[in-house]
Protein backbone atom coordinates (compact mmCIF):
# COMPACT_ATOMS: atom_id res chain seq x y z
CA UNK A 1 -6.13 -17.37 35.96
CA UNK A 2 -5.66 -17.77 32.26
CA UNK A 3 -8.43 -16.59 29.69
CA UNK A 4 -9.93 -18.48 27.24
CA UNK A 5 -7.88 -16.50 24.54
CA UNK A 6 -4.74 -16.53 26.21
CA UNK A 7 -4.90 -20.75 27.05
CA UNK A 8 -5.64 -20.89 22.78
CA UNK A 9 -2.91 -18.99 22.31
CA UNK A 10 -0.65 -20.75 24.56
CA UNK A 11 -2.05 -24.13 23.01
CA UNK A 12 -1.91 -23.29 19.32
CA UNK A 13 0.24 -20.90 18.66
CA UNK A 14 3.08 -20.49 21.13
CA UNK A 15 4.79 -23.83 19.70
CA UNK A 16 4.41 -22.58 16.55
CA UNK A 17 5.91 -19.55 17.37
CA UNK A 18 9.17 -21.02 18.98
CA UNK A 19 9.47 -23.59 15.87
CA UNK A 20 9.15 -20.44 13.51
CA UNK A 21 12.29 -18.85 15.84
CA UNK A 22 14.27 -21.92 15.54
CA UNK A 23 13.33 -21.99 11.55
CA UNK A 24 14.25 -18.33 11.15
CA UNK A 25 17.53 -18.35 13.06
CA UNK A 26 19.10 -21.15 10.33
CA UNK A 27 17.16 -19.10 7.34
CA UNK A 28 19.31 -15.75 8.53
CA UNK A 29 22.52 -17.89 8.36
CA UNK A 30 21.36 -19.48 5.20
CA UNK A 31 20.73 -15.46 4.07
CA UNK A 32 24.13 -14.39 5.44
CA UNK A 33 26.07 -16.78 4.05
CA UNK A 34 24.18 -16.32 0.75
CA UNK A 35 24.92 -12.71 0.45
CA UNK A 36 28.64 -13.02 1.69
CA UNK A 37 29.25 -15.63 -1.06
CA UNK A 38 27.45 -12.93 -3.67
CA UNK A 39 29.29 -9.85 -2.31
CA UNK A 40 33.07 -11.72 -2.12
CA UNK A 41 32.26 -13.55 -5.79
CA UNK A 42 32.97 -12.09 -9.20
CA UNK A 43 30.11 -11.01 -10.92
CA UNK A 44 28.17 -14.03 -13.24
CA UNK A 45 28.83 -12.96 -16.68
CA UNK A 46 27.98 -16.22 -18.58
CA UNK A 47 24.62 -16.00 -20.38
CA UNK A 48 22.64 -18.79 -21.11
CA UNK A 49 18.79 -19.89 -21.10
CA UNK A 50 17.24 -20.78 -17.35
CA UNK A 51 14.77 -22.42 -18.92
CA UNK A 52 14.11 -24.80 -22.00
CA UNK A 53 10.53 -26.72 -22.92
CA UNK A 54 11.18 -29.69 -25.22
CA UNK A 55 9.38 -31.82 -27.37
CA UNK A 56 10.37 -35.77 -26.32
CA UNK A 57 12.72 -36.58 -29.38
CA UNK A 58 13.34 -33.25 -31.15
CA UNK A 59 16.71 -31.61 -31.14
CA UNK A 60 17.40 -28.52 -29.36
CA UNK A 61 20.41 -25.91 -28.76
CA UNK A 62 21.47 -23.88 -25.98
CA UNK A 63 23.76 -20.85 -26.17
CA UNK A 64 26.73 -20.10 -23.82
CA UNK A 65 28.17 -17.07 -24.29
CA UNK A 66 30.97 -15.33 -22.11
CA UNK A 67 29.89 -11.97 -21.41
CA UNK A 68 33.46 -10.10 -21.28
CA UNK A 69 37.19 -10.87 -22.28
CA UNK A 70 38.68 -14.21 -21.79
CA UNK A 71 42.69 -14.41 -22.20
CA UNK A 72 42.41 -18.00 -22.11
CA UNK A 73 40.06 -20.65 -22.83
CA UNK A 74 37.55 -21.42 -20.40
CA UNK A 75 36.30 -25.07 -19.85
CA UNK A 76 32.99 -25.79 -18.80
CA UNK A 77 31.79 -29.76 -17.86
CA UNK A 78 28.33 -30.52 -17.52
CA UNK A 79 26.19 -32.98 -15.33
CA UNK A 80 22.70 -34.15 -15.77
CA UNK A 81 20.17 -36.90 -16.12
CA UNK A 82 21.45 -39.84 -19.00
CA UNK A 83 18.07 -41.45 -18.76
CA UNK A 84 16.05 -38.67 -19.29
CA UNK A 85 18.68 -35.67 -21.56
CA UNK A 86 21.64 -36.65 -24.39
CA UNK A 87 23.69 -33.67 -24.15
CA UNK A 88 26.20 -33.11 -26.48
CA UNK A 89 29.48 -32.58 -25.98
CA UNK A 90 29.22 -32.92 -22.44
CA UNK A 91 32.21 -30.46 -21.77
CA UNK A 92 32.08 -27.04 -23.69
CA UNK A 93 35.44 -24.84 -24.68
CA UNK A 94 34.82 -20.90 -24.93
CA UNK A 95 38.15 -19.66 -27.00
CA UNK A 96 40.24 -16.75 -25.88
CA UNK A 97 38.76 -13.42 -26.66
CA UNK A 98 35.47 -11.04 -26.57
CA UNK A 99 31.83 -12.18 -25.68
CA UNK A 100 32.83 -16.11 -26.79
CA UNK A 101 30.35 -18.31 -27.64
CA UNK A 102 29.36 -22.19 -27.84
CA UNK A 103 26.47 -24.60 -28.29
CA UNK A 104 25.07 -27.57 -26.50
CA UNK A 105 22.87 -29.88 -28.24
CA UNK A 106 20.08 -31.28 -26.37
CA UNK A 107 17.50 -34.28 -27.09
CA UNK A 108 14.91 -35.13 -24.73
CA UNK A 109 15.05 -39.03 -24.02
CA UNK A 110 11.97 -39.65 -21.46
CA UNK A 111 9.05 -37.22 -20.21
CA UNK A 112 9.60 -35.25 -17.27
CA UNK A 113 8.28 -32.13 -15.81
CA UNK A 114 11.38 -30.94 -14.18
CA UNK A 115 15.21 -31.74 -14.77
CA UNK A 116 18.14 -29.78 -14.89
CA UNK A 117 21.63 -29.42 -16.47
CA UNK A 118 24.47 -28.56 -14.12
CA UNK A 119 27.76 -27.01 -14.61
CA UNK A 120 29.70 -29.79 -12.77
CA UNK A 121 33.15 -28.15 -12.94
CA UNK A 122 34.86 -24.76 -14.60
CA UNK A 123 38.09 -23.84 -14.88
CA UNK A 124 40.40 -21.54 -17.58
CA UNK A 125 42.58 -23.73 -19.35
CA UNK A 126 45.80 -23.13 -22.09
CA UNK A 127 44.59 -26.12 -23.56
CA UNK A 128 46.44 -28.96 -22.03
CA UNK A 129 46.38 -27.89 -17.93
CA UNK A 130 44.33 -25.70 -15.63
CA UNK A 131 45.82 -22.07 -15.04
CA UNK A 132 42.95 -20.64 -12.97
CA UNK A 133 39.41 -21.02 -11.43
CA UNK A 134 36.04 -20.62 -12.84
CA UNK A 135 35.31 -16.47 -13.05
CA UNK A 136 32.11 -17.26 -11.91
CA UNK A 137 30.29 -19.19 -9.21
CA UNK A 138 29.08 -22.14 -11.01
CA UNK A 139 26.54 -23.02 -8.22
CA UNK A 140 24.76 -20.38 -9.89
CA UNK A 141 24.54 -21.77 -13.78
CA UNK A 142 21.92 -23.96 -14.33
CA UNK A 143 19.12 -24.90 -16.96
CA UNK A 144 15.83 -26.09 -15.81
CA UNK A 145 14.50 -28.07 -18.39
CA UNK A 146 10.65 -29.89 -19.36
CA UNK A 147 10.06 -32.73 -22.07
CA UNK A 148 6.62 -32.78 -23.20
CA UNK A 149 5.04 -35.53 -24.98
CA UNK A 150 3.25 -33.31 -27.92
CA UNK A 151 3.74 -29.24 -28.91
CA UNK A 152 -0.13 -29.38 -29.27
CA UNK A 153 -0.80 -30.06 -26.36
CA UNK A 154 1.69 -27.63 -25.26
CA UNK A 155 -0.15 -25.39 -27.09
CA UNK A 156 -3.36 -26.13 -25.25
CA UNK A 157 -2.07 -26.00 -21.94
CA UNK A 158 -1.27 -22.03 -22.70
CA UNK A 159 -5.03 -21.62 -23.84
CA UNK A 160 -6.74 -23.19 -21.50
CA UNK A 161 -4.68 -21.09 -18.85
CA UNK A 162 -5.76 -17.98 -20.90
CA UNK A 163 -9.18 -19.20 -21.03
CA UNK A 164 -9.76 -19.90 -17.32
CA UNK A 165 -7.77 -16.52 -16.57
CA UNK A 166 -10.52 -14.63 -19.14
CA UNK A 167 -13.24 -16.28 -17.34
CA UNK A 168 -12.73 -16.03 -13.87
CA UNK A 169 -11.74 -12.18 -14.41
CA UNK A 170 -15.22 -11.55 -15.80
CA UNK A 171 -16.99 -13.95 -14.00
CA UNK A 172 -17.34 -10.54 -11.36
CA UNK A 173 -19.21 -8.55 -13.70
CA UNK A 174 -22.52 -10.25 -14.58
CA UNK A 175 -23.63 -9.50 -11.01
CA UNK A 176 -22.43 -5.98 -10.76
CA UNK A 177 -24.53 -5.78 -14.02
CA UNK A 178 -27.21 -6.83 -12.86
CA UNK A 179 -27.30 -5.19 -9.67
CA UNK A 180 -26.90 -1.78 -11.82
CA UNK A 181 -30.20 -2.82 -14.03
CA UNK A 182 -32.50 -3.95 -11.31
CA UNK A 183 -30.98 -1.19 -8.79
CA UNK A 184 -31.43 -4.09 -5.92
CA UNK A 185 -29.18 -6.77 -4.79
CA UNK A 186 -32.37 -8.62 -3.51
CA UNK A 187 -31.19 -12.20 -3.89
CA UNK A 188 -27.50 -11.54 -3.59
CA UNK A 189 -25.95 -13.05 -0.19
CA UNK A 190 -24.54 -10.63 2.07
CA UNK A 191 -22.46 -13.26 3.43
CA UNK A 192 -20.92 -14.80 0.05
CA UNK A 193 -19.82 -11.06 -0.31
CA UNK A 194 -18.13 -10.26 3.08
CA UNK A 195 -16.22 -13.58 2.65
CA UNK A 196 -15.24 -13.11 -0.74
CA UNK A 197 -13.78 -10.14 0.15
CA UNK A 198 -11.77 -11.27 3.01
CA UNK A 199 -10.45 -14.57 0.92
CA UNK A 200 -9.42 -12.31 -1.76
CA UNK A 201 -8.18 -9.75 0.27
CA UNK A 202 -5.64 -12.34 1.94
CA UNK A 203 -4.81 -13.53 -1.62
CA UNK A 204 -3.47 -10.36 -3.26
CA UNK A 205 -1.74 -9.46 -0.25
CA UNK A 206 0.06 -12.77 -0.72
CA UNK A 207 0.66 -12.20 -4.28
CA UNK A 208 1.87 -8.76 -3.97
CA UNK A 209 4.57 -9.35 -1.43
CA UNK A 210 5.54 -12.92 -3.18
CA UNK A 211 5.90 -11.51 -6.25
CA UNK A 212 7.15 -7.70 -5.04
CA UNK A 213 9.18 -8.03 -2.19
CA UNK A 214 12.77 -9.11 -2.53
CA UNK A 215 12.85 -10.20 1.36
CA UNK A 216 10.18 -12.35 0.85
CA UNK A 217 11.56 -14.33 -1.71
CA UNK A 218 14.39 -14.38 -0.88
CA UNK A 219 13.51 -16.33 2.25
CA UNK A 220 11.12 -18.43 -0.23
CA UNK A 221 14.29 -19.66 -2.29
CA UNK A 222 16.43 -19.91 1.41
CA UNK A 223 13.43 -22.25 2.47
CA UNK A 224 13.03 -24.17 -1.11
CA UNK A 225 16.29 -23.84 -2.92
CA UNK A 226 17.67 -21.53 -5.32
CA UNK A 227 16.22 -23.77 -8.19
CA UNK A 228 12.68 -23.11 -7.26
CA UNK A 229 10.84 -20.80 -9.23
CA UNK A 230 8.84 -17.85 -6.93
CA UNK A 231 4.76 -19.40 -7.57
CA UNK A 232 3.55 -16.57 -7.88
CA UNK A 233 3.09 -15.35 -11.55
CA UNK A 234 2.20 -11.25 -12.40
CA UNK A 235 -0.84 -12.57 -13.91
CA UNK A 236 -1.89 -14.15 -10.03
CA UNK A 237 -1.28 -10.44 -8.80
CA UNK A 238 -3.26 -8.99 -11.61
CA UNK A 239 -6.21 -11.06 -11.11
CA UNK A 240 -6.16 -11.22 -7.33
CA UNK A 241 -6.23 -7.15 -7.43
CA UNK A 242 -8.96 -7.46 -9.81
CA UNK A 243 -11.20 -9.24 -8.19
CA UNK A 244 -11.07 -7.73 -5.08
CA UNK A 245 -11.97 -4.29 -6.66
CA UNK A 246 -15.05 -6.26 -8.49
CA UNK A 247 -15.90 -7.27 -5.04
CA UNK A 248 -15.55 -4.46 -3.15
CA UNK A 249 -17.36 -1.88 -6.44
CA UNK A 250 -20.61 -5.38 -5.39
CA UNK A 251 -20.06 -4.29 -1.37
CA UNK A 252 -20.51 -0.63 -2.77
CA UNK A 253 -23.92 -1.28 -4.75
CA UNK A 254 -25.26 -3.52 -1.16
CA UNK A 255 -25.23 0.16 0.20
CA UNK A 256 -26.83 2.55 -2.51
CA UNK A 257 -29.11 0.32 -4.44
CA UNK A 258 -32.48 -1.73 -2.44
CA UNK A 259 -31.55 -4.51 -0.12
CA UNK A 260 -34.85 -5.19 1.42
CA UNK A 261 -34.39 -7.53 4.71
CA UNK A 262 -31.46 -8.47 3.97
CA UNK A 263 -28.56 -8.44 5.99
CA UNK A 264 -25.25 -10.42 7.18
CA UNK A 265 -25.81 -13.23 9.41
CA UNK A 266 -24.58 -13.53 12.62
CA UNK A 267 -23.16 -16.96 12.03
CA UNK A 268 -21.19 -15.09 8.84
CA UNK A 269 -20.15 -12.59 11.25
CA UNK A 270 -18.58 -14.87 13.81
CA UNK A 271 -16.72 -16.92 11.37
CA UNK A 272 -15.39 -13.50 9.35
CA UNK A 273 -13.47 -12.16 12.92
CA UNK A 274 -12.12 -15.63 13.24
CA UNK A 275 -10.56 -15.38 9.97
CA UNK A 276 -9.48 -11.49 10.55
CA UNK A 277 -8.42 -12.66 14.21
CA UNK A 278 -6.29 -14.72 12.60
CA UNK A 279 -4.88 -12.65 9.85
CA UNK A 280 -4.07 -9.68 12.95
CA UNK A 281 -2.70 -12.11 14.77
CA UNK A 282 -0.62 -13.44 12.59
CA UNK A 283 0.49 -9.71 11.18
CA UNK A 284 1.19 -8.72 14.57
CA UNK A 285 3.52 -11.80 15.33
CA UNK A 286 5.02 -10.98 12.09
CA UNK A 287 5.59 -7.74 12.84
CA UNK A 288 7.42 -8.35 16.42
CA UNK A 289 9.91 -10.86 14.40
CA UNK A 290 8.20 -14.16 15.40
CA UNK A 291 8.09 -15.54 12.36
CA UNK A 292 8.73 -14.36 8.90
CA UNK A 293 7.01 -12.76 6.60
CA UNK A 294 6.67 -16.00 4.39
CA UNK A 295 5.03 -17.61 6.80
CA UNK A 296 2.46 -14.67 7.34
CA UNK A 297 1.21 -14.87 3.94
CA UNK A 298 1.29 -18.76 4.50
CA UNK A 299 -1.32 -17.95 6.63
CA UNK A 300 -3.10 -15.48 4.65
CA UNK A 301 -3.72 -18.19 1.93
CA UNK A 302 -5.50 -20.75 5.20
CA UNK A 303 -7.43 -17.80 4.85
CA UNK A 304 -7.78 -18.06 1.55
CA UNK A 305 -8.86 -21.70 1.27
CA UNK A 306 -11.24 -21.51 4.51
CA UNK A 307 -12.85 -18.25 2.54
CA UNK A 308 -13.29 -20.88 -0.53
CA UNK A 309 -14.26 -23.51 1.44
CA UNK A 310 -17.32 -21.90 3.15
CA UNK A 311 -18.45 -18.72 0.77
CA UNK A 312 -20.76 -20.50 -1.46
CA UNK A 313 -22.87 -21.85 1.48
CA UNK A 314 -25.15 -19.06 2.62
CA UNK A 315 -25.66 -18.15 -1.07
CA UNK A 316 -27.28 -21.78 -1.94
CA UNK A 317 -29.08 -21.84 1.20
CA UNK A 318 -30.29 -18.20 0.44
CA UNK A 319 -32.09 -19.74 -2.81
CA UNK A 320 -33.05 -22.46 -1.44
CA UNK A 321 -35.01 -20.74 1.04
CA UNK A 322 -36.31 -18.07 -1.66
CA UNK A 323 -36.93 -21.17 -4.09
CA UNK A 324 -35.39 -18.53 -6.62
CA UNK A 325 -31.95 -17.14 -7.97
CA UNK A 326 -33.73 -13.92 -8.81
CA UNK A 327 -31.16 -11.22 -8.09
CA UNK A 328 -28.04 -13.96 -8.40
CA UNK A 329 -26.27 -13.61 -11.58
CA UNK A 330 -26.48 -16.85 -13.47
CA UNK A 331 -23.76 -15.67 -15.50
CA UNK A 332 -21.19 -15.24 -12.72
CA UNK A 333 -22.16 -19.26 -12.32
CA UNK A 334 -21.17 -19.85 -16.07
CA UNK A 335 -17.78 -18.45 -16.01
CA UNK A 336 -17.18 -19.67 -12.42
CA UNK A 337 -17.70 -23.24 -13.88
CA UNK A 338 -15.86 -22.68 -17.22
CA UNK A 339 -12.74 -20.93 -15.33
CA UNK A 340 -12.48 -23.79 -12.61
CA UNK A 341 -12.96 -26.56 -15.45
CA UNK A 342 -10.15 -25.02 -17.80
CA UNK A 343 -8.22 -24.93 -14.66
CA UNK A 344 -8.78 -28.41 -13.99
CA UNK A 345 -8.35 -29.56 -17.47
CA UNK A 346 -4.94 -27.37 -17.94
CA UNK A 347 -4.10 -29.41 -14.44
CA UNK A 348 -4.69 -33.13 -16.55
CA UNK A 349 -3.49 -31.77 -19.56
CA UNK A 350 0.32 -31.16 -18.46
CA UNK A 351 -0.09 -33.87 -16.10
CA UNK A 352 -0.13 -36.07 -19.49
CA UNK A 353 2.10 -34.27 -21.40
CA UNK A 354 5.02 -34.24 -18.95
CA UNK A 355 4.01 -38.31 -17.08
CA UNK A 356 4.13 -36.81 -13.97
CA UNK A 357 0.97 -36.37 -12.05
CA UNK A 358 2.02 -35.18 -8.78
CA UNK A 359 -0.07 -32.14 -9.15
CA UNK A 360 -2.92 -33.69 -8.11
CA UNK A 361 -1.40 -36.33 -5.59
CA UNK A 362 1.35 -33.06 -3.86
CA UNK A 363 -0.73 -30.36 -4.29
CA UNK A 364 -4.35 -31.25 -3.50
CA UNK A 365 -5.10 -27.81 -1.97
CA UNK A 366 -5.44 -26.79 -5.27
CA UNK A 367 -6.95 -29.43 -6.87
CA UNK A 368 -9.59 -29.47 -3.99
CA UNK A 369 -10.49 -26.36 -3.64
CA UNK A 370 -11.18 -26.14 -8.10
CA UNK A 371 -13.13 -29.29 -7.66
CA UNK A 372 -15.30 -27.79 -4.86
CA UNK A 373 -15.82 -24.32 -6.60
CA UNK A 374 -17.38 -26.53 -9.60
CA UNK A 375 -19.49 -28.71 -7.16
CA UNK A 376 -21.26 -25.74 -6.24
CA UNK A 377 -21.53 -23.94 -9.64
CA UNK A 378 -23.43 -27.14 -10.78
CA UNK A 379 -25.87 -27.25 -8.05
CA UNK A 380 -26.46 -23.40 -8.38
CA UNK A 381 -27.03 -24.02 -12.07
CA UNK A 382 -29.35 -27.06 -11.29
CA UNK A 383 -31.05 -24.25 -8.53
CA UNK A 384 -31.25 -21.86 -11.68
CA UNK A 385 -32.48 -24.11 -14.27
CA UNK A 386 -34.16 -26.97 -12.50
CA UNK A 387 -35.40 -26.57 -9.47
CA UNK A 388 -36.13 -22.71 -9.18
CA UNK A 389 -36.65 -21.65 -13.38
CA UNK A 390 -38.10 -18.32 -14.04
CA UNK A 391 -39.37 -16.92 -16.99
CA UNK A 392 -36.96 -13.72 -18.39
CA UNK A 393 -40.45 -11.28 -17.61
CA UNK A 394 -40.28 -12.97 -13.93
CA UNK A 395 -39.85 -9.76 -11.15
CA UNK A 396 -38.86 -9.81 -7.38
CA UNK A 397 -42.05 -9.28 -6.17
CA UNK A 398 -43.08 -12.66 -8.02
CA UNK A 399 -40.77 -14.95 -5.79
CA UNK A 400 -43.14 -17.18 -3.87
CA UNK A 401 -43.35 -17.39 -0.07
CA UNK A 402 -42.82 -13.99 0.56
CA UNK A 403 -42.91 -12.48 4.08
CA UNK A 404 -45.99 -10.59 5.79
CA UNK A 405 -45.74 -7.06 4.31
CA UNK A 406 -44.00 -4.44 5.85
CA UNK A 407 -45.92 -0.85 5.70
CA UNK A 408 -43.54 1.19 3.77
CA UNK A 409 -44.46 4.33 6.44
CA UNK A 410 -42.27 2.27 8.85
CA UNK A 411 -39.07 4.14 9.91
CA UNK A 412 -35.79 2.43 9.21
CA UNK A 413 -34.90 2.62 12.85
CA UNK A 414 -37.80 0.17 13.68
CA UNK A 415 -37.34 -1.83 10.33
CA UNK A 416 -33.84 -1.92 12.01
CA UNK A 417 -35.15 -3.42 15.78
CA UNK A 418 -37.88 -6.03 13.70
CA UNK A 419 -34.90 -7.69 11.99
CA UNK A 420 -32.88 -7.76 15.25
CA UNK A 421 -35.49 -10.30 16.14
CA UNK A 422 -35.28 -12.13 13.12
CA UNK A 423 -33.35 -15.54 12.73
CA UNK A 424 -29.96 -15.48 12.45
CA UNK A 425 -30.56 -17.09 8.81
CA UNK A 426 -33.17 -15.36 7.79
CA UNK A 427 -33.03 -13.67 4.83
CA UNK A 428 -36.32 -13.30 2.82
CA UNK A 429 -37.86 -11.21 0.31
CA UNK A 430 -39.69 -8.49 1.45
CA UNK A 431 -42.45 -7.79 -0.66
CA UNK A 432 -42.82 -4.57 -3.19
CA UNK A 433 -44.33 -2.22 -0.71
CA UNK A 434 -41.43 -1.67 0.79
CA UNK A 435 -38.89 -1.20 -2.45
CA UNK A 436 -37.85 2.21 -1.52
CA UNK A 437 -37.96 2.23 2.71
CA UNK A 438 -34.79 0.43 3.01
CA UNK A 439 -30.98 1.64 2.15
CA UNK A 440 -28.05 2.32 3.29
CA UNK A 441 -25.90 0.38 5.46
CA UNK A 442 -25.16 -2.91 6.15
CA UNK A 443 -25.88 -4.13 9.72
C-alpha cells in the first residue's frame, strides 16, 4: 500500500520527471553537437559590437574588423529587418592584409525592443569569384539591436533601475536599526523573517549558478537559443547575496535581543517545510540526473514567488492584532514601496520607449509579484499612519490590549510549556515585567 507521500509523488512529479528525461536527452545532443561544431571550427576572429541601443532616426556605425591576416578579400552580406533597420551597404568588403576594417551604417526606421542583423553569407573573394569559405562560423556573428523612441528616457530607464536597486538594498537596514536601539524585536514577525529567508535563499542560489556556472547556461542558451541573453545580471547576484545576509544578521538579533511571547507559528512552520520539501526534493532529483540543473533553480524561483506571495501576511495580521507597528520599521516600508514603484515605472518606461509592452502581458510573474509587494507596503503604511499612529515618545509597554502579566520569577522552561498552549496565531505583547525573562532561541 502506497503512502500519502509516495501517491503525491507518483501524481505530481513522476511525469514531470520522465518529460524532464525526454527534454534532457535532445538538450545533450543539442550540447554535443554544439561543442563538436566549436571544437572542428576555426576560431571567430571578427570583432564587432553584440549589442547596439538606438535612438529612432539617428545615424549609427558599427565596426567590423578582421582580427588576423587576410590574403584575400573577405565578403561579408548581411540580412535583417527593412521595416524596422536601413543598413548600409548591405554587403561589406574587408581588403587583403592585417586586422582589416569596415563600417556599416545603421538608422533605426520603427521602435522595437529586439532585432538583429545577420551575417547572411561569407566567403573570401579575389574580387570577381569566390576562392574559399568564410574563416569563421557565421552562425555565430550577430548584432542584437534596440530603437528607442527618446535618449531621455533612455536615460531614465538607467536611473530608475539604480534607484529601485539603492532602495531595495537598504530597505534591510531600518529594521536591523531599530532592533539594535530598542534591543527587542517585539513587533517584528517571526514568520515574515523565516520566509524571507527561505525566498531569498532560493533566489541567490539561482542567481549564482545562472550567472556562475557555465553548465547552466549553457543548457539556458541550448533551451532558448544562442541569441538569448543569460537574465541574470551581476547586480541580481549582488543584491540577492545581500539581502539574505541582512536577513539572516535580523534572524541573529530574534535570538540575543528581547522577544517577549513571540514565536513562529505553526501554520508558518508547515508551509516553510513545504517549500524546503520542495527545494530537497527537487536538489535531490537534480542530483540523480532527473532533470537538469536549470530546471532546479526553475524551481527554486516557485519558491521564490510563493515566499513573496505569502511573507507579508503574518506581519499585517501581527499589527493588526497589536493595533500597533511598534517594533516594525516604517522605514523598511518606505524603501520597499519606492524600490517596487521604480521597478514598476522602469517596467512602463521602456515599455514606451521601445512600443512593445509584452513585459507586462509575457512576463506577469514579475509584474505581479512588484504590484503585490506595493499593495502591502500601502496598507502597512495606512497601519502605520492611520489606523495604528504613535507618537515618537510612544514605548512597547504602551501598546494597548496587552496580555495578563507574566511574573518575571517564571522560569523560561514554563514560559516555554504556557505558550505551547497558546494559539497557533498568537503573538501578543507581553507586558514590561517580563523585558528581561525571555531570550534565546526561537521555538
Amino acid at each position: 500500500m502506497l503512502s500519502t507521500p509516495q501517491i503525491i509523488f507518483f501524481i505530481v512529479f513522476l511525469p514531470c520527471t520522465l518529460l524532464s528525461i525526454k527534454e534532457d536527452s535532445e538538450l545533450i545532443e543539442i550540447e554535443n553537437d554544439r561543442h563538436f561544431k566549436e571544437v572542428n571550427a576555426k576560431k571567430l576572429e571578427l570583432e564587432f559590437p553584440e549589442e547596439l541601443n538606438l535612438i529612432i532616426g539617428v545615424k549609427e556605425e558599427i565596426q567590423f574588423t578582421y582580427r588576423g591576416h587576410l590574403d584575400s578579400h573577405l565578403e561579408l552580406i548581411f540580412d535583417f529587418d527593412h521595416n524596422i533597420l536601413n543598413v548600409t551597404p548591405t554587403r561589406l568588403v574587408l581588403n587583403p592584409g592585417n586586422d582589416s576594417t569596415s563600417l556599416l551604417s545603421i538608422v533605426g526606421l520603427s521602435l522595437s525592443s529586439r532585432t538583429f542583423i545577420d551575417l547572411k553569407d561569407c566567403f573570401l573573394t579575389n574580387g570577381t569569384r569566390r576562392i574559399g569559405k568564410c574563416p569563421f562560423n557565421q552562425d555565430d556573428v550577430f548584432v542584437r539591436l534596440v530603437v528607442a523612441r527618446s535618449s531621455i528616457i533612455s536615460v531614465l530607464v538607467i536611473v530608475t533601475g539604480w534607484i529601485y536597486f539603492g532602495a531595495w538594498s537598504i530597505s534591510f537596514y531600518p529594521q536591523i536599526i531599530l532592533n539594535w536601539q530598542r534591543k527587542s524585536v517585539i513587533g517584528l514577525n517571526f514568520d515574515f523573517l523565516l520566509l524571507n529567508i527561505i525566498g531569498f535563499f532560493c533566489y541567490t542560489i539561482y542567481n549564482l549558478l545562472l550567472y556562475f556556472d557555465p553548465i547552466v547556461q549553457d543548457i539556458y542558451i541550448a533551451r532558448h537559443g544562442n541569441r538569448s541573453l543569460i537574465p541574470v545580471l551581476l547586480n541580481d547576484v549582488i543584491f540577492s547575496g545581500h539581502a539574505l545576509f541582512a536577513c539572516l544578521i535580523t534572524a541573529f538579533q530574534c535570538f540575543i535581543y528581547e522577544r517577549g511571547t513571540q514565536r513562529i507559528s505553526y501554520t508558518c512552520r508547515i508551509w516553510a517545510s513545504i517549500l524546503l520539501g520542495f527545494s530537497s526534493l527537487s536538489l535531490l532529483l537534480a542530483l540523480f540526473s532527473f532533470f537538469n540543473w536549470l530546471d532546479f533553480i526553475n524551481y527554486l524561483s516557485y519558491v521564490k514567488m510563493g515566499v513573496t506571495l505569502s511573507k507579508y501576511f503574518p506581519q499585517a495580521i501581527l499589527n493588526f492584532k497589536r493595533k500597533s507597528t511598534i517594533g516594525w520599521s516604517i522605514g523598511n516600508v518606505l524603501l520597499d514601496a519606492t524600490g517596487g514603484t521604480m521597478d514598476i515605472v522602469q517596467m512602463i518606461l521602456q515599455a514606451k520607449n521601445t512600443a512593445d509592452w509584452s513585459a507586462f502581458v509575457g512576463n506577469p510573474v514579475k509584474f505581479g509579484l512588484g504590484f503585490v509587494s506595493i499593495i502591502f507596503d500601502v496598507l502597512f503604511i495606512i497601519q502605520h499612519y492611520v489606523l495604528y499612529p504613535h507618537k515618537e515618545s510612544d514605548t512597547y509597554d504602551q501598546v494597548s490590549n496587552p496580555v495578563t502579566p507574566v511574573p518575571a520569577t517564571l522560569s523560561v522552561v514554563g514560559l516555554n510549556a504556557n505558550l505551547e498552549r497558546e494559539d497557533d496565531n498568537t503573538q501578543f505583547p507581553i507586558s514590561g515585567t517580563l523585558h528581561s525573562a525571555h531570550k534565546g532561541t526561537i521555538n
